[in-house]
C-alpha atoms as a PDB file:
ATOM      1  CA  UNK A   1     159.800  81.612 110.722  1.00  0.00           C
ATOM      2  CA  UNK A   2     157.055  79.049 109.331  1.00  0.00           C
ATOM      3  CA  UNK A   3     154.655  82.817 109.360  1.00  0.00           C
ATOM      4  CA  UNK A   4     156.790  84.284 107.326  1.00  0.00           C
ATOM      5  CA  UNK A   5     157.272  81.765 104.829  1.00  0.00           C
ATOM      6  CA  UNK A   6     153.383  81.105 104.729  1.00  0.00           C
ATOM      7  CA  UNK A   7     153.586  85.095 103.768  1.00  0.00           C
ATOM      8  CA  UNK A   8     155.547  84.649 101.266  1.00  0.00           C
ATOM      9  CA  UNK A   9     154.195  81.665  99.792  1.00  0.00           C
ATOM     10  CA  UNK A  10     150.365  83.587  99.798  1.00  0.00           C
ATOM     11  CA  UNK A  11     152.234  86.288  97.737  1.00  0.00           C
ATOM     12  CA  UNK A  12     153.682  84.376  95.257  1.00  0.00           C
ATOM     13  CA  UNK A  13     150.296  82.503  94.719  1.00  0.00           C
ATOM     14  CA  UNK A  14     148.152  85.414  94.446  1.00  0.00           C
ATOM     15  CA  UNK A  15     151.127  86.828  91.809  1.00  0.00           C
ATOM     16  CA  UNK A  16     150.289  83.297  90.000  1.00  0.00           C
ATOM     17  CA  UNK A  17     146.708  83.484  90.292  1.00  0.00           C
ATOM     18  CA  UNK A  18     146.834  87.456  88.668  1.00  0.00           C
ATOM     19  CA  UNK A  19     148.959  86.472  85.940  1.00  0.00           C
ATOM     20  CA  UNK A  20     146.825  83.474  85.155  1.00  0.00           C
ATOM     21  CA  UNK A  21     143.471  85.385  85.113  1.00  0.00           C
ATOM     22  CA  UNK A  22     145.635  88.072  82.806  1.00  0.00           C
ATOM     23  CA  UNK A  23     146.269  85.365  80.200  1.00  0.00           C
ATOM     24  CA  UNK A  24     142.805  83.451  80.501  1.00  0.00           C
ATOM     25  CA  UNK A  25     140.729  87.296  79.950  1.00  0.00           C
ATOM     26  CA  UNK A  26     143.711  87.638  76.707  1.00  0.00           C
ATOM     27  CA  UNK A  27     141.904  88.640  73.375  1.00  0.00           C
ATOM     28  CA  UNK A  28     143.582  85.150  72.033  1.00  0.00           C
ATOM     29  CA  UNK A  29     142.255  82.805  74.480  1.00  0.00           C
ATOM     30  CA  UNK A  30     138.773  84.548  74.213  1.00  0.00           C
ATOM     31  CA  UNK A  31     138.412  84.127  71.050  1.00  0.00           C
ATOM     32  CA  UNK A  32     139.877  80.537  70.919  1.00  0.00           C
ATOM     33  CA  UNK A  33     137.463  79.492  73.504  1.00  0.00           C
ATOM     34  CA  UNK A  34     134.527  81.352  71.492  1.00  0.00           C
ATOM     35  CA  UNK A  35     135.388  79.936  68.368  1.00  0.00           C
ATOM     36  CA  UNK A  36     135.517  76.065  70.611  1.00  0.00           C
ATOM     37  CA  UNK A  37     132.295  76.697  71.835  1.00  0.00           C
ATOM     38  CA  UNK A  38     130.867  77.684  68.495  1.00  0.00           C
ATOM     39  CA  UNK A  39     132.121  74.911  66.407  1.00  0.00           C
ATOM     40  CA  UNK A  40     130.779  72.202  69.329  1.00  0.00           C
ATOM     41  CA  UNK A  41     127.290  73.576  69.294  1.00  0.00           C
ATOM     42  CA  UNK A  42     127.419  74.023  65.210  1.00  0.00           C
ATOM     43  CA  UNK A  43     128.174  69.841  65.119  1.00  0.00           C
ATOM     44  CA  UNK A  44     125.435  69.567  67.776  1.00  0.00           C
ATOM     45  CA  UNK A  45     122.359  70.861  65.553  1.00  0.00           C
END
């Protein structure tokens, strides 16, 4: 029994894990991040 529930709790976490990387790699969150980085290093010089 504890096998398959480790199954099914590897599933479910690499379901997480894919629908997390699908909304990090998002246009949105790209560009959000992009436009972070930018403004930090623009106050830096």
């Amino acid at each position: 029994m504890t096998t398959a529930e480790y199954a099914v709790g590897t599933v479910a976490a690499c379901a997480f894990a894919a629908v997390l990387y699908q909304v990090v790699t998002g246009d949105s969150v790209l560009s959000g991040l992009t436009d972070l980085v930018d403004s930090a290093l623009a106050t830096l010089s």
